[in-house]
N, C-alpha and C. Protein backbone atom coordinates (compact mmCIF):
# COMPACT_ATOMS: atom_id res chain seq x y z
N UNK A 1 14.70 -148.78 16.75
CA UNK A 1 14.74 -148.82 15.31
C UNK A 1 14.79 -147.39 14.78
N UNK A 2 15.57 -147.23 13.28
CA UNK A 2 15.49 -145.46 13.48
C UNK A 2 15.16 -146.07 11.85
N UNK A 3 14.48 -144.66 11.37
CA UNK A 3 14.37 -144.57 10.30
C UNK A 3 14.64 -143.51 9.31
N UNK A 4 15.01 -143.98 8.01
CA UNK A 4 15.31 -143.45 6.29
C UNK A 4 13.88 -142.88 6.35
N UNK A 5 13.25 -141.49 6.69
CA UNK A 5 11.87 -140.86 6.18
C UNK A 5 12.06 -140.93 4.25
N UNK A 6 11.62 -141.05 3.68
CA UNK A 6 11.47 -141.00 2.16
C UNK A 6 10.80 -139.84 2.07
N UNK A 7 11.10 -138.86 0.89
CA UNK A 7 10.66 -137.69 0.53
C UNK A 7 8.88 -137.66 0.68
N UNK A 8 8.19 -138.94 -0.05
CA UNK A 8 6.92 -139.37 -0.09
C UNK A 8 6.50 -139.03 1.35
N UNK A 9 6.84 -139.33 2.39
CA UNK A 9 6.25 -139.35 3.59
C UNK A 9 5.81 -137.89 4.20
N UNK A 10 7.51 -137.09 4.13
CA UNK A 10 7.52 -135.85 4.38
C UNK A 10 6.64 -134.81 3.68
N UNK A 11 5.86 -135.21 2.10
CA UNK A 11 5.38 -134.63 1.93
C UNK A 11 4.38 -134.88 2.19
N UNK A 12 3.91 -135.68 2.17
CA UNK A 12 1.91 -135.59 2.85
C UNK A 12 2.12 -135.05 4.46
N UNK A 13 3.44 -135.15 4.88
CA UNK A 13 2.97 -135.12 6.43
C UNK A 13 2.85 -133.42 6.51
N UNK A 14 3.61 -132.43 5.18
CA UNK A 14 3.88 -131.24 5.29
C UNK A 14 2.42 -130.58 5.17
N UNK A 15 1.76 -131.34 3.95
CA UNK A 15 0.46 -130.93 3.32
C UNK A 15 -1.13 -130.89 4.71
N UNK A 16 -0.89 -132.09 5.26
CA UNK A 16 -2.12 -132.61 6.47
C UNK A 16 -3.21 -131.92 6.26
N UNK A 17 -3.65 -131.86 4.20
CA UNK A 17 -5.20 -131.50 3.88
C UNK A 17 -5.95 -132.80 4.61
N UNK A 18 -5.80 -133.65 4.46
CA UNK A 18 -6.82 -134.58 4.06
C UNK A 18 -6.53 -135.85 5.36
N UNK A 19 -7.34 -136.71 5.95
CA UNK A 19 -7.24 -137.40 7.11
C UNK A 19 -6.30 -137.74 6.83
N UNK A 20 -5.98 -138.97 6.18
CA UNK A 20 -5.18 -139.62 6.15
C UNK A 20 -3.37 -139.05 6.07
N UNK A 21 -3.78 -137.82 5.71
CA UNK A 21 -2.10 -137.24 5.30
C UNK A 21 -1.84 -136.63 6.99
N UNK A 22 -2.92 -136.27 8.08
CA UNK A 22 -2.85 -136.17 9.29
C UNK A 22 -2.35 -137.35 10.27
N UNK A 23 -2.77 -138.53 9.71
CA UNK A 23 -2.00 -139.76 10.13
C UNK A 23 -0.67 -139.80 9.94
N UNK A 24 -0.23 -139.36 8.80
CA UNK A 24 1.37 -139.49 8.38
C UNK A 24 1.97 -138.46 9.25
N UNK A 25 1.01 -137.27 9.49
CA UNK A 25 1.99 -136.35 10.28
C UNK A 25 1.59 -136.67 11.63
N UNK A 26 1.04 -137.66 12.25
CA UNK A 26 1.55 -137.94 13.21
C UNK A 26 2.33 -138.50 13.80
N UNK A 27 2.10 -139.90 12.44
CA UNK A 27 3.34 -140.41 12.94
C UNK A 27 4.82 -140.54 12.74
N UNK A 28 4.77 -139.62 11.88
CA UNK A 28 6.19 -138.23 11.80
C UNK A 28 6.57 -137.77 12.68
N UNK A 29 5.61 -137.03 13.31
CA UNK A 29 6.13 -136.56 14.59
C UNK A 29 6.24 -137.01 15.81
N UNK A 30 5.74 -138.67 15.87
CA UNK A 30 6.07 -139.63 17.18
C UNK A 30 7.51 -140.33 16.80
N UNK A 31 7.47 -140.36 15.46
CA UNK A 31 9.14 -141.05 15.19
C UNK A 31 10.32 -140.01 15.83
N UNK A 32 9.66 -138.57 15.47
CA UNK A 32 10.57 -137.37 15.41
C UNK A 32 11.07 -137.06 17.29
N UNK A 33 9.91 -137.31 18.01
CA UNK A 33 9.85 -137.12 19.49
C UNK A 33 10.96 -138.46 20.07
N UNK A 34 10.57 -139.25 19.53
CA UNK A 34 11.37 -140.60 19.81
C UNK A 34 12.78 -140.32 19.39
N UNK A 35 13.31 -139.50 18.00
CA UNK A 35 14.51 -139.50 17.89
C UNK A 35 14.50 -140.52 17.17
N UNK A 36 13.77 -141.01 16.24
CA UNK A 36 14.06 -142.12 15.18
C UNK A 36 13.81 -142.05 13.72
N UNK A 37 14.36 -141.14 13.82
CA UNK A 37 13.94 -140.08 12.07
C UNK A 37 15.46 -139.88 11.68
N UNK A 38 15.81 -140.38 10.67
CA UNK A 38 16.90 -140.09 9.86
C UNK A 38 16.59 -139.44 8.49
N UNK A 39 17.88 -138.43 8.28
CA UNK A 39 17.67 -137.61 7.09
C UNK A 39 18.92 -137.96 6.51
N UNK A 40 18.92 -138.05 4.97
CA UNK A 40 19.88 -138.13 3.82
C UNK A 40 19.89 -136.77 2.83
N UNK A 41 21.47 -136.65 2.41
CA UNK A 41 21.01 -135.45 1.82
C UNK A 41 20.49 -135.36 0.46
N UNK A 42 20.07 -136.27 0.02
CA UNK A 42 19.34 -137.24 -1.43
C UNK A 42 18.40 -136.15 -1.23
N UNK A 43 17.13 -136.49 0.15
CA UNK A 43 16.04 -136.44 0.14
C UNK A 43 15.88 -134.47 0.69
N UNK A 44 16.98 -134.85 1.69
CA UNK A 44 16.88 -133.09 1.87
C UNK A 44 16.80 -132.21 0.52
N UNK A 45 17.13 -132.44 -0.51
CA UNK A 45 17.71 -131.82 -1.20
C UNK A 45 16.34 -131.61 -2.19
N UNK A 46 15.61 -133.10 -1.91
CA UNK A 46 14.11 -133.34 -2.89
C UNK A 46 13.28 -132.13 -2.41
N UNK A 47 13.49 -131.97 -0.67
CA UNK A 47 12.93 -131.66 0.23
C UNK A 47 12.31 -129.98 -0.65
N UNK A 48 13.77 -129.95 -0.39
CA UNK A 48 13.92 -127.89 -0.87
C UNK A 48 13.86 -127.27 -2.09
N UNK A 49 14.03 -128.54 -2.93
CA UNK A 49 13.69 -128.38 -4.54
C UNK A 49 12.40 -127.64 -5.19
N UNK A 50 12.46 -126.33 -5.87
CA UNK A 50 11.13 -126.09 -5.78
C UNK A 50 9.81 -125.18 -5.15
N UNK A 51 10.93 -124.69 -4.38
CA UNK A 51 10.08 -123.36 -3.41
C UNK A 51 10.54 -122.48 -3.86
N UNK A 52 9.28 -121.77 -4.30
CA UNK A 52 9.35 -120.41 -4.79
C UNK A 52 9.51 -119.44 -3.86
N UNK A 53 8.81 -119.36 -3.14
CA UNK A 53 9.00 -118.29 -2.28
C UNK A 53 10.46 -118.58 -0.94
N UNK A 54 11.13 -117.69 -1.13
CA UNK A 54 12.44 -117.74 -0.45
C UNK A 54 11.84 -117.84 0.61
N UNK A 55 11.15 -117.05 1.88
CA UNK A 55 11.06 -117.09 3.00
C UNK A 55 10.83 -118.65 3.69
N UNK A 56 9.94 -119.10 3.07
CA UNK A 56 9.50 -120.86 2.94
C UNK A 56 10.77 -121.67 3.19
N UNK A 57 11.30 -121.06 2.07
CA UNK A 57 12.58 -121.93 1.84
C UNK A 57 13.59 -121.82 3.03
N UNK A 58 13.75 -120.69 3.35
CA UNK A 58 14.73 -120.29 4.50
C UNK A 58 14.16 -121.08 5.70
N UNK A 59 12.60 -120.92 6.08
CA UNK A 59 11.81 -121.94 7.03
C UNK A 59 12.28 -123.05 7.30
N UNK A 60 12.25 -123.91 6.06
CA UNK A 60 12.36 -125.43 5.92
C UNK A 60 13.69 -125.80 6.30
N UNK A 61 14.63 -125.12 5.52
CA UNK A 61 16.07 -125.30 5.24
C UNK A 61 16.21 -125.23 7.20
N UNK A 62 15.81 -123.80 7.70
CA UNK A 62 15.90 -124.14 9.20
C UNK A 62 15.55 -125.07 9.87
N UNK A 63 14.59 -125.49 9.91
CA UNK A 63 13.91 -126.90 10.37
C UNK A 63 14.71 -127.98 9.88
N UNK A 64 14.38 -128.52 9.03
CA UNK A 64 15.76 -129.66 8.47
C UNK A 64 17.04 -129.61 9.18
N UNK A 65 17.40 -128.80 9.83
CA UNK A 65 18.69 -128.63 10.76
C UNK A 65 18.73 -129.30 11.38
N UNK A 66 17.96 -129.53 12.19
CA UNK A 66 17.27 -130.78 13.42
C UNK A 66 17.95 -131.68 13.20
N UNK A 67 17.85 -132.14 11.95
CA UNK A 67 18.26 -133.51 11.67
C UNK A 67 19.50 -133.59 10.98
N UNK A 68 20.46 -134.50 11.47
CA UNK A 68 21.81 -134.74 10.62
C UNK A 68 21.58 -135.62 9.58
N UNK A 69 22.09 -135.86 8.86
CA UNK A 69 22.25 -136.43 7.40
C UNK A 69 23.28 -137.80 8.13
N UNK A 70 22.38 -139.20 7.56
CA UNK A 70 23.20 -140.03 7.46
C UNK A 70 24.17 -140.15 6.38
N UNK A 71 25.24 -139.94 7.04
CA UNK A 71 26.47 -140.08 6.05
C UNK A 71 26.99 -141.08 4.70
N UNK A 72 26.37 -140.66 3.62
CA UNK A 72 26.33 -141.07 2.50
C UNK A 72 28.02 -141.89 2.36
N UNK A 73 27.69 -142.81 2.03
CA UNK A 73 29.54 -143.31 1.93
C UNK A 73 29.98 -144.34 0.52
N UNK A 74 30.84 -144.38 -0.10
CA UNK A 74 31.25 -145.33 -1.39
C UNK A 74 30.66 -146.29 -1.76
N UNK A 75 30.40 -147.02 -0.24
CA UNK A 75 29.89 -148.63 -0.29
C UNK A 75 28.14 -148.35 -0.96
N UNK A 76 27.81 -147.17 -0.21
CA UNK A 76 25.61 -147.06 -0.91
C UNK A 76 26.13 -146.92 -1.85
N UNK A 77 26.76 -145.72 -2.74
CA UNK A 77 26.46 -145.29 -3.94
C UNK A 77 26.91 -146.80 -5.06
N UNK A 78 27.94 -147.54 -4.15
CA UNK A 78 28.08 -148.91 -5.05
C UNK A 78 26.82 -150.05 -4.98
N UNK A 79 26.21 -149.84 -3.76
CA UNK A 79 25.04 -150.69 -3.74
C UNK A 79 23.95 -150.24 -4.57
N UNK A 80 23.75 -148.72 -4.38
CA UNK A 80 23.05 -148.69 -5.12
C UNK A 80 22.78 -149.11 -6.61
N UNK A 81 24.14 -148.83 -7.28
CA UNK A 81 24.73 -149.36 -8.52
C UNK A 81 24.03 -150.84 -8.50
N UNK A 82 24.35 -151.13 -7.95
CA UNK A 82 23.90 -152.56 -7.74
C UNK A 82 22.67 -153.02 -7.74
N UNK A 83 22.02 -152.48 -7.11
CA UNK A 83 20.38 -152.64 -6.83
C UNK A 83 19.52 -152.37 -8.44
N UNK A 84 20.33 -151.17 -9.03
CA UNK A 84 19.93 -150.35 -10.11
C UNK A 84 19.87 -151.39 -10.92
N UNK A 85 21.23 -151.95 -10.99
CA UNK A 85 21.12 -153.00 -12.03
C UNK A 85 20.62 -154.43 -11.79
N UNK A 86 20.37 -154.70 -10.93
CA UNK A 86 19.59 -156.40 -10.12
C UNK A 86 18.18 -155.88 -10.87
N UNK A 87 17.62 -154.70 -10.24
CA UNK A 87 16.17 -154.22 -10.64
C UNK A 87 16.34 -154.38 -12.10
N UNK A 88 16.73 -153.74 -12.91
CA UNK A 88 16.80 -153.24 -14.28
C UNK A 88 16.48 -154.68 -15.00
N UNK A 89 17.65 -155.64 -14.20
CA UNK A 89 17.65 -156.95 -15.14
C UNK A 89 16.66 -157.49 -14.83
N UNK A 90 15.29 -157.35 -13.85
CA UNK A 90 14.15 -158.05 -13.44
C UNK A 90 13.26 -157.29 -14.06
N UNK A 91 13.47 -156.19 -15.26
CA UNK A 91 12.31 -155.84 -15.35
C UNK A 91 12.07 -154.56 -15.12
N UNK A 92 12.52 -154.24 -13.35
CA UNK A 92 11.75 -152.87 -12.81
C UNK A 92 12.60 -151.90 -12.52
N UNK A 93 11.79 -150.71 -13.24
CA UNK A 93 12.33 -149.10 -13.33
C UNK A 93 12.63 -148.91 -11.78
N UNK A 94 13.65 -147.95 -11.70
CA UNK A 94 13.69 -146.86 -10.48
C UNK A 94 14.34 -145.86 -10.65
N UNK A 95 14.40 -144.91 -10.00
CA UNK A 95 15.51 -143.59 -10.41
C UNK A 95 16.41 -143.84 -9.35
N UNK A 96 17.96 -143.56 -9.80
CA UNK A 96 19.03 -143.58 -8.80
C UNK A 96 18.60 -142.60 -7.18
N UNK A 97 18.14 -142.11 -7.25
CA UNK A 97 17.70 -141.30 -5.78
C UNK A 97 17.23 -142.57 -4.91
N UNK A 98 15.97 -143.46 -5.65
CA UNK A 98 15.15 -143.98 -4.95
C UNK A 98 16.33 -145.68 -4.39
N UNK A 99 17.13 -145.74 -5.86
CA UNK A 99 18.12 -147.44 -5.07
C UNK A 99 19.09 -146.73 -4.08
N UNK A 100 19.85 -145.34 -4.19
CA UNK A 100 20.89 -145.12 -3.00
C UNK A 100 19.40 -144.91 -1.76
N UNK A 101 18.47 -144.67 -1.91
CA UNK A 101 17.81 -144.78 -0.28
C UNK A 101 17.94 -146.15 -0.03
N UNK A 102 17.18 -147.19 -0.61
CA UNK A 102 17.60 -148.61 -0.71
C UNK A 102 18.76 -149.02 -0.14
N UNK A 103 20.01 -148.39 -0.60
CA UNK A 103 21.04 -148.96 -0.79
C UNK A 103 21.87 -148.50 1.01
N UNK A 104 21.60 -147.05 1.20
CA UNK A 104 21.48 -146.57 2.23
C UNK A 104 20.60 -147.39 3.65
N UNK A 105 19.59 -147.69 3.84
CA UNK A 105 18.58 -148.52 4.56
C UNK A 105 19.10 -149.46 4.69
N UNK A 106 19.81 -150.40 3.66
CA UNK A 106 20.52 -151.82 4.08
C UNK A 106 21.78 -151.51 4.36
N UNK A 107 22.61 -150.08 3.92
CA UNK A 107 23.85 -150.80 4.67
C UNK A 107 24.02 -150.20 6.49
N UNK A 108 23.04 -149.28 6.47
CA UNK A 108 22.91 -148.57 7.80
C UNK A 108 21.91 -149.27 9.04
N UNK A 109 21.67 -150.56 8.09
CA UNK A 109 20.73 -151.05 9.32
C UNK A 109 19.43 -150.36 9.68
N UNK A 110 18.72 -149.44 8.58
CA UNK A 110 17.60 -149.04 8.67
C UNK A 110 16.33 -149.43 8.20
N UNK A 111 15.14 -148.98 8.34
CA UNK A 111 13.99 -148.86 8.16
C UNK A 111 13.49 -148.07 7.46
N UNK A 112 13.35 -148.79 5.80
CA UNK A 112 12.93 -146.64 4.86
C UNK A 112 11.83 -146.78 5.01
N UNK A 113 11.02 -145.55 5.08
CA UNK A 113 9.67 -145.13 6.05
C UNK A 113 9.01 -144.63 4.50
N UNK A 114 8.24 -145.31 3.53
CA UNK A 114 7.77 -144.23 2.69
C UNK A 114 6.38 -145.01 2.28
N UNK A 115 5.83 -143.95 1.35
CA UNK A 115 4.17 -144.62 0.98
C UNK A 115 4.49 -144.33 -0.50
N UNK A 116 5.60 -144.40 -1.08
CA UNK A 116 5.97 -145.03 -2.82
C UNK A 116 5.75 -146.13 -3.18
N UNK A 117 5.01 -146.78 -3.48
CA UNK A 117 4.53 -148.19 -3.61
C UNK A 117 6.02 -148.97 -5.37
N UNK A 118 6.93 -148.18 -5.36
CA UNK A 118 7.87 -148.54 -5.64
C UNK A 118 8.96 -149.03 -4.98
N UNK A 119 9.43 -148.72 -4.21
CA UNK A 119 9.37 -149.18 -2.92
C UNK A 119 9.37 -150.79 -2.74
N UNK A 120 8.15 -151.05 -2.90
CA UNK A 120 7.52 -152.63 -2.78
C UNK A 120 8.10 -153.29 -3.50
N UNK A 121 8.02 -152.77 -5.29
CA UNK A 121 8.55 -153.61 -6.25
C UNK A 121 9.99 -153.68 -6.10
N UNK A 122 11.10 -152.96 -5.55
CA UNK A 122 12.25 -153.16 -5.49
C UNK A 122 12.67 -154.09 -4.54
N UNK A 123 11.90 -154.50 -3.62
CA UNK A 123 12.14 -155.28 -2.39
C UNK A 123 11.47 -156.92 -2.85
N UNK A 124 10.68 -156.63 -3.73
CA UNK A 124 11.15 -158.19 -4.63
C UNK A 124 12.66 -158.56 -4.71
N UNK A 125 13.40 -157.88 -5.32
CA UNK A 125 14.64 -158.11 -5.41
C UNK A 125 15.57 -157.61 -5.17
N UNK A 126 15.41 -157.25 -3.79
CA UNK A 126 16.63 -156.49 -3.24
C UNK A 126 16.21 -156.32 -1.84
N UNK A 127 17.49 -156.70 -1.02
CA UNK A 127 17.43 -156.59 0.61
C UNK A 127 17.63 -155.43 1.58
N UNK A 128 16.63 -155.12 1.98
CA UNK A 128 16.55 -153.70 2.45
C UNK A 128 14.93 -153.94 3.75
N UNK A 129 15.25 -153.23 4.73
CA UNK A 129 13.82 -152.89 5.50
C UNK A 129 13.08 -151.83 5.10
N UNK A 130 11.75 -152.32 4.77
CA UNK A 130 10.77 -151.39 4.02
C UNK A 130 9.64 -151.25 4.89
N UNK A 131 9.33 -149.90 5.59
CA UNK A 131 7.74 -149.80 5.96
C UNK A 131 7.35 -148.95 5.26
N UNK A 132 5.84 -149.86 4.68
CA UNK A 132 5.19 -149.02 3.77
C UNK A 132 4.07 -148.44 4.18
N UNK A 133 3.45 -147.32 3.88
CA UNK A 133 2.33 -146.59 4.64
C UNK A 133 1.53 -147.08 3.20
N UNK A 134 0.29 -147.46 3.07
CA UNK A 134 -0.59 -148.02 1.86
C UNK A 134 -1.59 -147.05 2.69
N UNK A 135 -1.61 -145.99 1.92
CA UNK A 135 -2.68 -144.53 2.53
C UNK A 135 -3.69 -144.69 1.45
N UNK A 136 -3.81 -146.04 0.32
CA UNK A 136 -5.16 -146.23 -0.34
C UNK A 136 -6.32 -146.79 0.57
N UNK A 137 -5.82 -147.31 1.75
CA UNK A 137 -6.82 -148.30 2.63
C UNK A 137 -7.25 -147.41 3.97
């Protein structure tokens, strides 16, 4: 099984103040050893957004190399469209970043890996594999 990491994940696993955000980076880095970590350039992009200090930035941007970018293609950005508006008409908000991961995860046959508890509400109505990390429990 490989997985869509969600920006959410990568960042507690970057931070590992607090136990529980040490859990995420572990099991970040057992997905990562396994080779079952997929990157989009949605999230890369969330990734690098935001660092002040260049050297950091140059860090990360290196590291992120590791990983190729699942290839964004016509059909997500139309699903996503899609999802955007299935959600919208039920009610529930999302930002276009968060339905092309969605939209991405179902047409690639993946697993999005995040602890956005938005996430949840979109998978009311919309078909996609979701593991959710619930780091309240």
């Amino acid at each position: 099984m490989k997985y869509l990491v969600d920006t959410s994940i990568w960042s507690l696993a970057f931070r590992r103040q607090e136990i529980k955000h040490e859990k995420v980076a572990n099991l970040l880095s057992e997905l990562i050893d396994r080779k079952q970590v997929v990157l989009c350039g949605a999230v890369r992009q969330e990734l690098l957004s935001g660092i002040k200090i260049q050297e950091q930035f140059r860090l990360l941007k290196s590291r992120l190399r590791y990983f190729e970018d699942q290839r964004t293609t016509t059909e997500d950005y139309e699903l996503a469209a899609e999802f955007y508006n299935t959600c919208r008409s039920n009610g529930v908000q999302g930002s276009n970043t968060d339905f092309l991961l969605c939209a991405i995860a179902a047409n690639h046959n993946l697993t999005l890996l995040s602890s956005d508890g938005d996430f949840q509400h979109f998978q009311k109505h919309l078909k996609f594999k979701l593991e959710f990390l619930d780091l309240a429990s």
